[in-house]
N, C-alpha and C. Protein backbone atom coordinates (compact mmCIF):
# COMPACT_ATOMS: atom_id res chain seq x y z
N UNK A 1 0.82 -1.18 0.00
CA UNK A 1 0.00 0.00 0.00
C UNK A 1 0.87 1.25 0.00
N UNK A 2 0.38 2.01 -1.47
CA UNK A 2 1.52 3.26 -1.19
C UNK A 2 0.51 4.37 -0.46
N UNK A 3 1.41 5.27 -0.27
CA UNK A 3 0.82 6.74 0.25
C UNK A 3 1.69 7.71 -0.78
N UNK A 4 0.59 8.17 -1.58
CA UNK A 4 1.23 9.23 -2.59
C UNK A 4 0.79 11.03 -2.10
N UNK A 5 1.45 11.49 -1.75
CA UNK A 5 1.43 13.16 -1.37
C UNK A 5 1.36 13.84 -2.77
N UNK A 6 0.50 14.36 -2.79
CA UNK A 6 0.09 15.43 -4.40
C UNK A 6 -0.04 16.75 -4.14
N UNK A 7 0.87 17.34 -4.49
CA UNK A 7 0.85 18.84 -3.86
C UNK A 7 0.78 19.53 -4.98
N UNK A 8 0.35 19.30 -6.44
CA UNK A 8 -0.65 20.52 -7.29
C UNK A 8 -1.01 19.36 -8.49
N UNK A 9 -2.42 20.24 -8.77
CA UNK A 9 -3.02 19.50 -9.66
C UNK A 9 -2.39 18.66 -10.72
N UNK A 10 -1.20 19.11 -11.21
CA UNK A 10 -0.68 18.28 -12.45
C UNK A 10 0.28 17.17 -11.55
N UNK A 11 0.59 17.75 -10.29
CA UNK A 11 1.07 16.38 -9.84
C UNK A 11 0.14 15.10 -9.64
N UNK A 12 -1.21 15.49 -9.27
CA UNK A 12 -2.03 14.55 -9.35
C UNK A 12 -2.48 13.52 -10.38
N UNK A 13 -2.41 14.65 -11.85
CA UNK A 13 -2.60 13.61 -12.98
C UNK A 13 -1.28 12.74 -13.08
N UNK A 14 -0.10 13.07 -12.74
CA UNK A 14 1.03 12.41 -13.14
C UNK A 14 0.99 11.01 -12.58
N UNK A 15 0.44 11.41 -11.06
CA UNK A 15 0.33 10.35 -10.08
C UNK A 15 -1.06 9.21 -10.55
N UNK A 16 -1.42 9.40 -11.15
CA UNK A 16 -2.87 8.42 -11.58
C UNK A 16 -2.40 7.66 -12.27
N UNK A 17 -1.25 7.69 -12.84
CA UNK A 17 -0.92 6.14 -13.91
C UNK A 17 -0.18 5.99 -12.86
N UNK A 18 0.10 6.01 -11.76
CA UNK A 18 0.81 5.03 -10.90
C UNK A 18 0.07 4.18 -9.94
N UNK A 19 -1.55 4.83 -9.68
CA UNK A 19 -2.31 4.31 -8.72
C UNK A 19 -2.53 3.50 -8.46
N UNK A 20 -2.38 2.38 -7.82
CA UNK A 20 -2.81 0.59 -7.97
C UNK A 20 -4.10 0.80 -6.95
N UNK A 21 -4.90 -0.36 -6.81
CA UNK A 21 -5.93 -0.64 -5.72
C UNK A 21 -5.08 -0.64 -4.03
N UNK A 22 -6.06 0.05 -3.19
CA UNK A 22 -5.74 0.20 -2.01
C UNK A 22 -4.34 1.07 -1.49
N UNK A 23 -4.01 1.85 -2.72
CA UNK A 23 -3.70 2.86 -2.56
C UNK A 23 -3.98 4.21 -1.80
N UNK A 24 -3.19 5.03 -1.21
CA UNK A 24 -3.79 6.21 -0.07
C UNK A 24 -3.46 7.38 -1.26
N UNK A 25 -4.15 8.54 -0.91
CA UNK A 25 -3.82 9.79 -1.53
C UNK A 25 -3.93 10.73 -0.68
N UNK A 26 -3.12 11.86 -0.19
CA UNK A 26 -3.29 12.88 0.61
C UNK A 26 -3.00 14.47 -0.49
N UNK A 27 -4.46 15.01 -0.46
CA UNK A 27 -3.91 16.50 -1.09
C UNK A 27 -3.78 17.30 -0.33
N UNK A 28 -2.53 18.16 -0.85
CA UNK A 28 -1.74 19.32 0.01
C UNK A 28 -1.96 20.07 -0.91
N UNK A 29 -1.10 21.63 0.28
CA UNK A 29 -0.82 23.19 -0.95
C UNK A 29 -1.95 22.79 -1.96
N UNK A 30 -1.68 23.57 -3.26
CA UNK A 30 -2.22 23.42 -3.97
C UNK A 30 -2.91 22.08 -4.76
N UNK A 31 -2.40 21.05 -4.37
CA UNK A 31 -3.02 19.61 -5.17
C UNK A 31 -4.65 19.55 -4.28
N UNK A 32 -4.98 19.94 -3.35
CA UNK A 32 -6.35 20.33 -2.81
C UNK A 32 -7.17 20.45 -3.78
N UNK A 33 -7.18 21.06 -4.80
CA UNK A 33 -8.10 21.80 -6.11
C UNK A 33 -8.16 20.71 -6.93
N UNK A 34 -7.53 19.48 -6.74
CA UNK A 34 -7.96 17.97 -7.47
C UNK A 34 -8.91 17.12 -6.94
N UNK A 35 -9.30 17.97 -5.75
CA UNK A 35 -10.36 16.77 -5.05
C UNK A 35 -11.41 15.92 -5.40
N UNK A 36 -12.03 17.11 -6.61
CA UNK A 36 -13.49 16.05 -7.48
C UNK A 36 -12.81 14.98 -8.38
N UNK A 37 -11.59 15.27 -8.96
CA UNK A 37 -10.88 13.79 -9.53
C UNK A 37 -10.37 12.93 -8.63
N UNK A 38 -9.93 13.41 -7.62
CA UNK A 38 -9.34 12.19 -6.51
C UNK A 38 -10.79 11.71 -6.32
N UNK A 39 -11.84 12.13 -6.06
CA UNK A 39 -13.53 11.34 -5.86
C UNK A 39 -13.56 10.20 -6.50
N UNK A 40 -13.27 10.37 -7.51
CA UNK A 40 -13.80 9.66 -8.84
C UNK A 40 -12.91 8.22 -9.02
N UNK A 41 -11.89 8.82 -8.33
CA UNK A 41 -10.39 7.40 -8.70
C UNK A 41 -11.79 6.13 -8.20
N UNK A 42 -11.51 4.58 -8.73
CA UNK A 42 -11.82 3.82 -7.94
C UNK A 42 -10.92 2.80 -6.89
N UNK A 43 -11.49 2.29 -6.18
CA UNK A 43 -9.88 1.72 -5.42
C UNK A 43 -9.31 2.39 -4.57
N UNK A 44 -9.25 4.27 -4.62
CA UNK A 44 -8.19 3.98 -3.81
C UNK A 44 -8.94 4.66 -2.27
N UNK A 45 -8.06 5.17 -1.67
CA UNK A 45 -8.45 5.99 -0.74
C UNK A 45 -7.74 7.69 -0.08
N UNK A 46 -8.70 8.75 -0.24
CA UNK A 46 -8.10 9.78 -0.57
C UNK A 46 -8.47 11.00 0.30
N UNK A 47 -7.39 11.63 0.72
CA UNK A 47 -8.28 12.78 1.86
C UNK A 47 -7.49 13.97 1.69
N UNK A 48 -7.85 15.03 2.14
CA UNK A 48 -7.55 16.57 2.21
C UNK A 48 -6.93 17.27 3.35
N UNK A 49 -5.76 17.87 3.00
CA UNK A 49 -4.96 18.23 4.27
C UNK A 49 -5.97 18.96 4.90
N UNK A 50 -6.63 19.36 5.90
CA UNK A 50 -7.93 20.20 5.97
C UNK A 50 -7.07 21.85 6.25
N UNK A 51 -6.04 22.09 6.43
CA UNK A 51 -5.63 23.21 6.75
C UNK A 51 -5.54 24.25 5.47
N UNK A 52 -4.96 23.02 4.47
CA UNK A 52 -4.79 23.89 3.18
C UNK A 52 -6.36 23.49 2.54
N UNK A 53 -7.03 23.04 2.37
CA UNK A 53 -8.36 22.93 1.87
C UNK A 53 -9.14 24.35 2.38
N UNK A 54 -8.88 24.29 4.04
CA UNK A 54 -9.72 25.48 4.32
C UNK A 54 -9.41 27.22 3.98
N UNK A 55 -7.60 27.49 3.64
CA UNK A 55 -6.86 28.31 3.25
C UNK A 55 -7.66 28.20 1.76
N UNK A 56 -7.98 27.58 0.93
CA UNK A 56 -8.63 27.44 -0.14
C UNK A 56 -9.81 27.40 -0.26
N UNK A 57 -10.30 27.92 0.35
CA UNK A 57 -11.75 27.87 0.78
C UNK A 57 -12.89 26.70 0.35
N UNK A 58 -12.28 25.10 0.44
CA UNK A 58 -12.66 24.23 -0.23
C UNK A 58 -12.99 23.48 1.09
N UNK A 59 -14.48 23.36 0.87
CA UNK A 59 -15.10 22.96 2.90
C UNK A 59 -15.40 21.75 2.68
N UNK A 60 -15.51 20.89 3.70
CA UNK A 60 -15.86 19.08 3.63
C UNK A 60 -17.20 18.94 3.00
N UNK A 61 -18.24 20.15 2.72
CA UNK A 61 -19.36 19.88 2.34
C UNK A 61 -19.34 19.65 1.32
N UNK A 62 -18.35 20.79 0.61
CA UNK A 62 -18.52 20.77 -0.97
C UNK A 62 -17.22 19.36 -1.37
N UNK A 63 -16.64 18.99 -0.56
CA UNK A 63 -15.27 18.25 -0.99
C UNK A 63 -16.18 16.83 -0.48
N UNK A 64 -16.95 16.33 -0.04
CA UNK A 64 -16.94 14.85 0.07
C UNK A 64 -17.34 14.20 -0.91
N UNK A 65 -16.95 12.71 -1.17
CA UNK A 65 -16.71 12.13 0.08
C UNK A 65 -15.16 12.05 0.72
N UNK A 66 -14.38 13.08 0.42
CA UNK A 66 -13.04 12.81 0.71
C UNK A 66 -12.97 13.37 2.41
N UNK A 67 -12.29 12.85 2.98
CA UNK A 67 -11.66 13.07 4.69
C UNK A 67 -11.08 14.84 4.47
N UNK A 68 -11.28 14.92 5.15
CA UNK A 68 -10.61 16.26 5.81
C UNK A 68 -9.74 15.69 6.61
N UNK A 69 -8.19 15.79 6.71
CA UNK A 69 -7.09 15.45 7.90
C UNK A 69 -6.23 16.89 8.37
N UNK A 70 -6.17 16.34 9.69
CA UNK A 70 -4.81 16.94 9.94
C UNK A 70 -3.48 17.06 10.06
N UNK A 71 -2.49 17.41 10.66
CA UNK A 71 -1.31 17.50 10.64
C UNK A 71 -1.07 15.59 11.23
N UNK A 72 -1.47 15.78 12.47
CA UNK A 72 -1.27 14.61 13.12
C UNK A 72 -1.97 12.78 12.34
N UNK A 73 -2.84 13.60 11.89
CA UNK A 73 -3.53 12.17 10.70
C UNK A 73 -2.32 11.71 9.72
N UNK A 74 -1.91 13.30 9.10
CA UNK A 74 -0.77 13.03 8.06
C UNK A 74 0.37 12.07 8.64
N UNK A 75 1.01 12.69 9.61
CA UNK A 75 2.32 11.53 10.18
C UNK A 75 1.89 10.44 10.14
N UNK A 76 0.79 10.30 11.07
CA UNK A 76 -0.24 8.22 11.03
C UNK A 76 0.16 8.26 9.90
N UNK A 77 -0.27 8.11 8.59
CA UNK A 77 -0.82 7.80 7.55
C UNK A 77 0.60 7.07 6.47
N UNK A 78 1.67 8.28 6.76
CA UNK A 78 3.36 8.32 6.75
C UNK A 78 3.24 7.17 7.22
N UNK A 79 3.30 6.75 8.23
CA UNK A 79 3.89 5.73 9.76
C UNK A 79 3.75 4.32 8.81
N UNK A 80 2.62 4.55 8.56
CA UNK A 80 1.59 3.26 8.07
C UNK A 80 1.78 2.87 6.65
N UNK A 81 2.15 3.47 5.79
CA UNK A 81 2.06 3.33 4.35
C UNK A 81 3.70 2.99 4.01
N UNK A 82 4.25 2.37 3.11
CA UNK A 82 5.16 2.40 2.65
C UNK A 82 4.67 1.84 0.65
N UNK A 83 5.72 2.36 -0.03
CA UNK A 83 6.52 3.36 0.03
C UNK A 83 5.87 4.54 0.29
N UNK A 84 6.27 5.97 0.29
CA UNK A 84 5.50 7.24 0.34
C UNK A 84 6.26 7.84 -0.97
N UNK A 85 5.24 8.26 -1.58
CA UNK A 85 5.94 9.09 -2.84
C UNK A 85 5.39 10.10 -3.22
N UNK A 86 6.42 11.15 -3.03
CA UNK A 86 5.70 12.85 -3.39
C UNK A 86 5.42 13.01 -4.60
N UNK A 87 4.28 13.70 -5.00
CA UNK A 87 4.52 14.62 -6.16
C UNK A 87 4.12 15.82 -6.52
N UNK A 88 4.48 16.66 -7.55
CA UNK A 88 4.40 18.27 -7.56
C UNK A 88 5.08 18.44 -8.97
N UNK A 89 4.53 18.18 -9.89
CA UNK A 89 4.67 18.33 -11.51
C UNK A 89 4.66 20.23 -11.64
């Protein structure tokens, strides 16, 4: 199970031909503004830094079904996943 970090939209498309099933996705900074395509992935599982979502004025109402996380979710998520692989195209 990877954990892929997507920190702007074109990193996100880059990251979709890598996605396998039971895959994690966390959007940061700017990769936040991919959230209705991270929806859509099937398989994997995908949530929203909530700090930068809310700096973006992008609220859990209009963003679900994706998680809102925080700082402390993010490390778990790190802890738990291997490999972790950034991206930011």
């Amino acid at each position: 199970m990877s954990l892929h970090l997507v920190f702007s939209v074109q990193g996100f498309h880059a990251c979709q031909c890598r996605l396998q099933a039971d895959d994690s996705v966390v959007l940061l900074g700017d990769g936040v503004y991919a959230w209705s395509q991270a929806a859509q992935v099937p398989g994997i599982t995908a949530y929203l830094l909530a700090a930068d979502a809310k700096t973006r004025g992008i609220s859990p109402d209009i963003s679900a079904p994706l998680a809102h996380i925080d700082y402390p979710a993010l490390v778990s998520l790190t802890a738990e996943h291997e490999p972790v692989v950034s991206w930011n195209e």
